[in-house]
C-alpha atoms as a PDB file:
ATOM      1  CA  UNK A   1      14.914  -1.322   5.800  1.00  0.00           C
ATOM      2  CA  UNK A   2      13.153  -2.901   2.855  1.00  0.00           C
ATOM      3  CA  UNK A   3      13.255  -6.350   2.141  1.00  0.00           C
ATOM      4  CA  UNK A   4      12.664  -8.391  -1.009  1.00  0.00           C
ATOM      5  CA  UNK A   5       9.559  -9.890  -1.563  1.00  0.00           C
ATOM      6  CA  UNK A   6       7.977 -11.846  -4.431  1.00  0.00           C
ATOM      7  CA  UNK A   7       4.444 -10.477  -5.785  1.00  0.00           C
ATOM      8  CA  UNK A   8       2.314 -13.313  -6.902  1.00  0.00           C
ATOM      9  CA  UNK A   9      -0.039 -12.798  -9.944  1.00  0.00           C
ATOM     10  CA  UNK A  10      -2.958 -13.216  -7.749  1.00  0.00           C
ATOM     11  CA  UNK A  11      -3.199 -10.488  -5.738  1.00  0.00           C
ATOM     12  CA  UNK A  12      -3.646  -8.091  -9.418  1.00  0.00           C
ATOM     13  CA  UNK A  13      -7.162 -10.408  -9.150  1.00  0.00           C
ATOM     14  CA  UNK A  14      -8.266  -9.265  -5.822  1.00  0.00           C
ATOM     15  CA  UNK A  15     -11.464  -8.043  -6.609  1.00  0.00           C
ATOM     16  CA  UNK A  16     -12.040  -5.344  -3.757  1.00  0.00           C
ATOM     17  CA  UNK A  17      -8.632  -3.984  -4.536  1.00  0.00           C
ATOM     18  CA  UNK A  18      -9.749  -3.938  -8.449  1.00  0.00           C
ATOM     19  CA  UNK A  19     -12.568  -1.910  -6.748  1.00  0.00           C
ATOM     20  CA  UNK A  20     -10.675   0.677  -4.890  1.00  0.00           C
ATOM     21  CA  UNK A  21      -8.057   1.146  -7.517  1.00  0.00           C
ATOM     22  CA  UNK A  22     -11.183   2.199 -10.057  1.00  0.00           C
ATOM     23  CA  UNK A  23     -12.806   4.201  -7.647  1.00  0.00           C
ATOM     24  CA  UNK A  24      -9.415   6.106  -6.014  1.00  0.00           C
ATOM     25  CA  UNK A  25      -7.387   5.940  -8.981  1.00  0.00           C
ATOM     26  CA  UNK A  26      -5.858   8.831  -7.375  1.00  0.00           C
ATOM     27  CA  UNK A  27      -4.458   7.162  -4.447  1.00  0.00           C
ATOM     28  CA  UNK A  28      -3.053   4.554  -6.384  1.00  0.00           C
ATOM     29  CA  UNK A  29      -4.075   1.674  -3.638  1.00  0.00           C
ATOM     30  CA  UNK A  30      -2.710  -1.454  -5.577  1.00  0.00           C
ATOM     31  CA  UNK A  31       0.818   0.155  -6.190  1.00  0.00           C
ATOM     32  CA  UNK A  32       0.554   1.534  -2.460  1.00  0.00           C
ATOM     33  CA  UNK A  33      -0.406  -1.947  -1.132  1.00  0.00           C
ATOM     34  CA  UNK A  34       1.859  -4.225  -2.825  1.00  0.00           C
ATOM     35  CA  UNK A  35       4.321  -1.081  -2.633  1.00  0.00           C
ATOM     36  CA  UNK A  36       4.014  -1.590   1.571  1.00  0.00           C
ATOM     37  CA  UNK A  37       5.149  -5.513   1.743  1.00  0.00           C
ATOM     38  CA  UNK A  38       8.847  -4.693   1.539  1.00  0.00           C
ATOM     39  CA  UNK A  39       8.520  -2.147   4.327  1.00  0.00           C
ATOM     40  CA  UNK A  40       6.924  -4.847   6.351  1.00  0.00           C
ATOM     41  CA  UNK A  41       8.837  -7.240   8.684  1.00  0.00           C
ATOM     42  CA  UNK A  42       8.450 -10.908   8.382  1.00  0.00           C
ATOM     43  CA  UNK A  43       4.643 -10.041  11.035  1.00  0.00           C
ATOM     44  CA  UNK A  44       3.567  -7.698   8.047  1.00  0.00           C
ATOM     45  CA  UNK A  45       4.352  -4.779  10.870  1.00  0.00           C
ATOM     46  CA  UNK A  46       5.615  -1.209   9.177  1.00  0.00           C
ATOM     47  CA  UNK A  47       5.765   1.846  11.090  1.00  0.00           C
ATOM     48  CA  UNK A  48       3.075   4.239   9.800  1.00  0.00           C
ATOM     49  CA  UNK A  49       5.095   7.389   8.531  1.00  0.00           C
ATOM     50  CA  UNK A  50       3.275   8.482   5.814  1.00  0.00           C
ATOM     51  CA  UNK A  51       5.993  10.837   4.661  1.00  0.00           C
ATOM     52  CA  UNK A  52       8.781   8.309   5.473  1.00  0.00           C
ATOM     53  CA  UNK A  53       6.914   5.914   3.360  1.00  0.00           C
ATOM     54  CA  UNK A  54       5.788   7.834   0.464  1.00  0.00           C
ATOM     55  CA  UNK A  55       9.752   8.336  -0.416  1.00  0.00           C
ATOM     56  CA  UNK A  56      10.242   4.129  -0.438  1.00  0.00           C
ATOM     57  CA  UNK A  57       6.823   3.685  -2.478  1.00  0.00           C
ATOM     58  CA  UNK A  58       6.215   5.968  -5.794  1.00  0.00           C
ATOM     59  CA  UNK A  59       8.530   9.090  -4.292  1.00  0.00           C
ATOM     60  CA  UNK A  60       8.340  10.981  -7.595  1.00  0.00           C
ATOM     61  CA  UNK A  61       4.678  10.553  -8.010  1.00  0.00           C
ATOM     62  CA  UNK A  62       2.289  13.371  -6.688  1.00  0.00           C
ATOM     63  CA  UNK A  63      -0.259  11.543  -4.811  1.00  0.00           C
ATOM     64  CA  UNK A  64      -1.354  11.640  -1.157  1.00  0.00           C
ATOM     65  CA  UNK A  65       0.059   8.356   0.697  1.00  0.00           C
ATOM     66  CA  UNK A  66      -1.988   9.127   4.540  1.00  0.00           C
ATOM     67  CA  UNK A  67      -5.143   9.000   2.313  1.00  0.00           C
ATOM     68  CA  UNK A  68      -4.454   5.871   0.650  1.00  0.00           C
ATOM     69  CA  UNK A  69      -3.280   4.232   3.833  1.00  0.00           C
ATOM     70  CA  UNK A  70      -6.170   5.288   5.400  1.00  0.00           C
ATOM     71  CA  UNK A  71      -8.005   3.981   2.196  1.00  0.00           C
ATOM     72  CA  UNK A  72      -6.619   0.572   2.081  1.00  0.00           C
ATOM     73  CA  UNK A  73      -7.096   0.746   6.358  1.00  0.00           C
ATOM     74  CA  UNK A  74     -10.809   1.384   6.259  1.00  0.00           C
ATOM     75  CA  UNK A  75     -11.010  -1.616   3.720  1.00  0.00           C
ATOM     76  CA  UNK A  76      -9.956  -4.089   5.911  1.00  0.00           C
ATOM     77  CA  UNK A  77      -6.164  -4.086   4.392  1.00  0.00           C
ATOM     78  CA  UNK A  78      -4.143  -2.610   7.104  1.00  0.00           C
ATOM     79  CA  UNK A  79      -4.579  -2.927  10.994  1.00  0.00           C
ATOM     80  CA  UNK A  80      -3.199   0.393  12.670  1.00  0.00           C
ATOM     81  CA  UNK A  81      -2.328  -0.596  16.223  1.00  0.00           C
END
């Protein structure tokens, strides 16, 4: 179930995420990223269901969600466990 949560302006500084977005514009990390916190519970844990996912963040946009997970993974973002 997805929660509310408030984006501070901050994180649209992150450099390496200012990095990835120009670089894999078409994964669309940022939006995927930020797009993630209201799947997470109060830990930051989501299950990762890429197709379950990609229908709560950008569903009408063609893009491929398990590549930008693994993206924003292999980036130090997101801890699979």
């Amino acid at each position: 179930m997805a929660r509310i949560r408030s984006i501070k302006p901050d994180v649209f500084r992150h450099e390496l995420l200012q990095d990835l977005e120009e670089t894999h514009a078409h994964l669309r990390p940022m939006l995927t990223f930020i797009g993630l916190w209201p799947q997470a519970d109060r830990l930051g844990q989501f299950e990762w269901k890429p197709r379950r996912l990609h229908l709560d963040i950008l569903p009408f946009v063609d893009y491929d969600l398990r590549a930008a997970l693994e993206l924003l993974e292999s980036n130090g973002f997101l801890e699979r466990y």
